[in-house]
Protein backbone atom coordinates (compact mmCIF):
# COMPACT_ATOMS: atom_id res chain seq x y z
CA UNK A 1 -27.17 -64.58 -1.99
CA UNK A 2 -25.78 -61.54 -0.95
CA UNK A 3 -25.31 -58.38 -3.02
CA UNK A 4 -21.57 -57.10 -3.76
CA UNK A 5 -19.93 -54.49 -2.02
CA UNK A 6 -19.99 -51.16 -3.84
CA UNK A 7 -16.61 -49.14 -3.20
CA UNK A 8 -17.28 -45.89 -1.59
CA UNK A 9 -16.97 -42.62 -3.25
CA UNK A 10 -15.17 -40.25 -1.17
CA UNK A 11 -18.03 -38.15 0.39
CA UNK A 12 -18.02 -34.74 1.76
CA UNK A 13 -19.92 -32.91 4.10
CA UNK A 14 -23.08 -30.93 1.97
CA UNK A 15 -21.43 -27.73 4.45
CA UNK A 16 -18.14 -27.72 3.25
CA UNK A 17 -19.30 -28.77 -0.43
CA UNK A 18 -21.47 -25.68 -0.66
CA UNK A 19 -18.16 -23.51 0.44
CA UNK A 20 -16.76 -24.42 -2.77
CA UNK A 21 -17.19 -22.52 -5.98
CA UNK A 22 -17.57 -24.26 -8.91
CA UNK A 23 -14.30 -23.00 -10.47
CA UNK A 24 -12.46 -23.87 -7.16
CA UNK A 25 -12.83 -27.81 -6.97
CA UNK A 26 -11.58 -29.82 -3.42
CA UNK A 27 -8.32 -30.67 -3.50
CA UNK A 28 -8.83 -34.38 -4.01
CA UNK A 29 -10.40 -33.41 -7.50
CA UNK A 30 -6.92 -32.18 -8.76
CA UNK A 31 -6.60 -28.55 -10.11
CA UNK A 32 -6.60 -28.96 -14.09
CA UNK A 33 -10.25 -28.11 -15.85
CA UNK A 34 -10.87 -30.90 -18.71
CA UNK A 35 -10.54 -28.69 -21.98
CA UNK A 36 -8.70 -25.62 -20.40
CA UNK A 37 -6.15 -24.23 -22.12
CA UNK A 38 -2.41 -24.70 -20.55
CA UNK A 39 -1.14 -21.41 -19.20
CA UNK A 40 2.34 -20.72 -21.19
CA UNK A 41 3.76 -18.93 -18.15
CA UNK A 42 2.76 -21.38 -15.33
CA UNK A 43 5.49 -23.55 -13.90
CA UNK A 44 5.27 -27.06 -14.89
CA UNK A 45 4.60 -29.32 -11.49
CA UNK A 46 7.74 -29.59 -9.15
CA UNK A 47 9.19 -27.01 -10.34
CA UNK A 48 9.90 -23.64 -7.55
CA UNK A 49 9.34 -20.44 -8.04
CA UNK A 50 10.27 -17.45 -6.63
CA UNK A 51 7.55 -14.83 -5.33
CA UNK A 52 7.62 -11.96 -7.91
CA UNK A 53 8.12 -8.07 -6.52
CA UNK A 54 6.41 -5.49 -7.92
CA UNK A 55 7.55 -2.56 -6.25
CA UNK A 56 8.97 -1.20 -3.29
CA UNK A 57 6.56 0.60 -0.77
CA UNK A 58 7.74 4.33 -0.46
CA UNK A 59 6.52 6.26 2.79
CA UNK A 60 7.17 9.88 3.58
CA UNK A 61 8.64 9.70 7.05
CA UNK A 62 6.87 13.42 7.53
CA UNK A 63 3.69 13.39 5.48
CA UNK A 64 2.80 9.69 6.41
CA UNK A 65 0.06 9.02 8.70
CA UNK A 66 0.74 6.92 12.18
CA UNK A 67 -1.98 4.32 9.90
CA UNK A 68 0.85 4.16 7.14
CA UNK A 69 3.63 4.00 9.32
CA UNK A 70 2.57 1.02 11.39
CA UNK A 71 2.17 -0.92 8.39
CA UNK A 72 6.58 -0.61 8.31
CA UNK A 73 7.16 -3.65 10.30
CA UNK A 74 10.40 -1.83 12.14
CA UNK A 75 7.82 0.95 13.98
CA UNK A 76 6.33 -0.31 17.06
CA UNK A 77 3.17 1.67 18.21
CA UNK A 78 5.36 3.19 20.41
CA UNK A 79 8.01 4.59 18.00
CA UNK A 80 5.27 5.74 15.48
CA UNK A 81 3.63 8.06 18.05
CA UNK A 82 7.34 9.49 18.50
CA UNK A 83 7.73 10.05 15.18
CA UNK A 84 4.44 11.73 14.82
CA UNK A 85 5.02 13.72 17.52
CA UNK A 86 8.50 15.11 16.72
CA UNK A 87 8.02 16.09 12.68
CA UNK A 88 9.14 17.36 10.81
CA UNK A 89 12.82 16.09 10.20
CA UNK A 90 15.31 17.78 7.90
CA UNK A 91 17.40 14.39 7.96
CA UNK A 92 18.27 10.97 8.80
CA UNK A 93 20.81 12.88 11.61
CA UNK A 94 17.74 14.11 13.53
CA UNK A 95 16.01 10.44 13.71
CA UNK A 96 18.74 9.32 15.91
CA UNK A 97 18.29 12.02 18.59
CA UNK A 98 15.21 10.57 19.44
CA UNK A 99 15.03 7.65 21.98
CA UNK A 100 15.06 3.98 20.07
CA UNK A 101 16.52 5.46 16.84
CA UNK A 102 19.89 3.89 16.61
CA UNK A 103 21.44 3.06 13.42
CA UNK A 104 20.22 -0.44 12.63
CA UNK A 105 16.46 0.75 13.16
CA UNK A 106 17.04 3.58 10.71
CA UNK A 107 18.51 0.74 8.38
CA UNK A 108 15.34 -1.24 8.61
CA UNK A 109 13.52 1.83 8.19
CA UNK A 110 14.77 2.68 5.15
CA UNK A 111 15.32 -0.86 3.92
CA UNK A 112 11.85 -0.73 4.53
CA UNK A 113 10.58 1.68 2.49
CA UNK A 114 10.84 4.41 4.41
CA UNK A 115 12.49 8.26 3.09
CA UNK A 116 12.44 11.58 4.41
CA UNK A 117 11.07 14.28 2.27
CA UNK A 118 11.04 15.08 -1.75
């Protein structure tokens, strides 16, 4: 006689086990902790939410340094070095002297985060 068939338990690879903390279980072993406490604020499942803002980035177009301004997503590498290298400014006015500075990049500048002064 032969023996039954055993189903299979889903098996993973001892690697990617080990890359797993304890408190962060594989997908397949669904996300809920027996015994936890529900959160109050977490959405209940299927339901969308919206990412929550914090705050607005503010970034002195004259006191910033060429590290800070790259991180605005409207400066190229390019256009930070011109801004470094033409400060101070007195005024929006003066931005669009300079080469590349046309009124929608000064938008997305400040829409960015960026100000001038005070």
């Amino acid at each position: 006689m032969s023996e039954p068939q055993k189903k299979s338990e889903p098996k993973i690879d001892q690697a990617v086990a080990e890359s797993f903390p304890a408190s962060d279980p594989p997908s397949y072993m669904g996300s809920s902790v027996a015994g936890a406490p529900k959160d109050e604020n977490a959405p209940d499942k299927g339901e969308v939410t919206k990412p929550v803002v914090t705050g607005q980035i503010s970034i002195d177009l004259n006191k910033a340094t060429a590290e800070e301004l790259g991180g605005l997503t409207a400066l190229s590498p390019e256009l930070v070095r011109v801004l470094v290298d033409n400060r101070p400014f007195a005024s929006w006015e003066e931005l669009k002297e300079l080469p590349d500075f046309d009124g929608e990049a000064i938008a997305a500048l400040k829409k960015g985060g960026a100000h001038i002064g005070g």
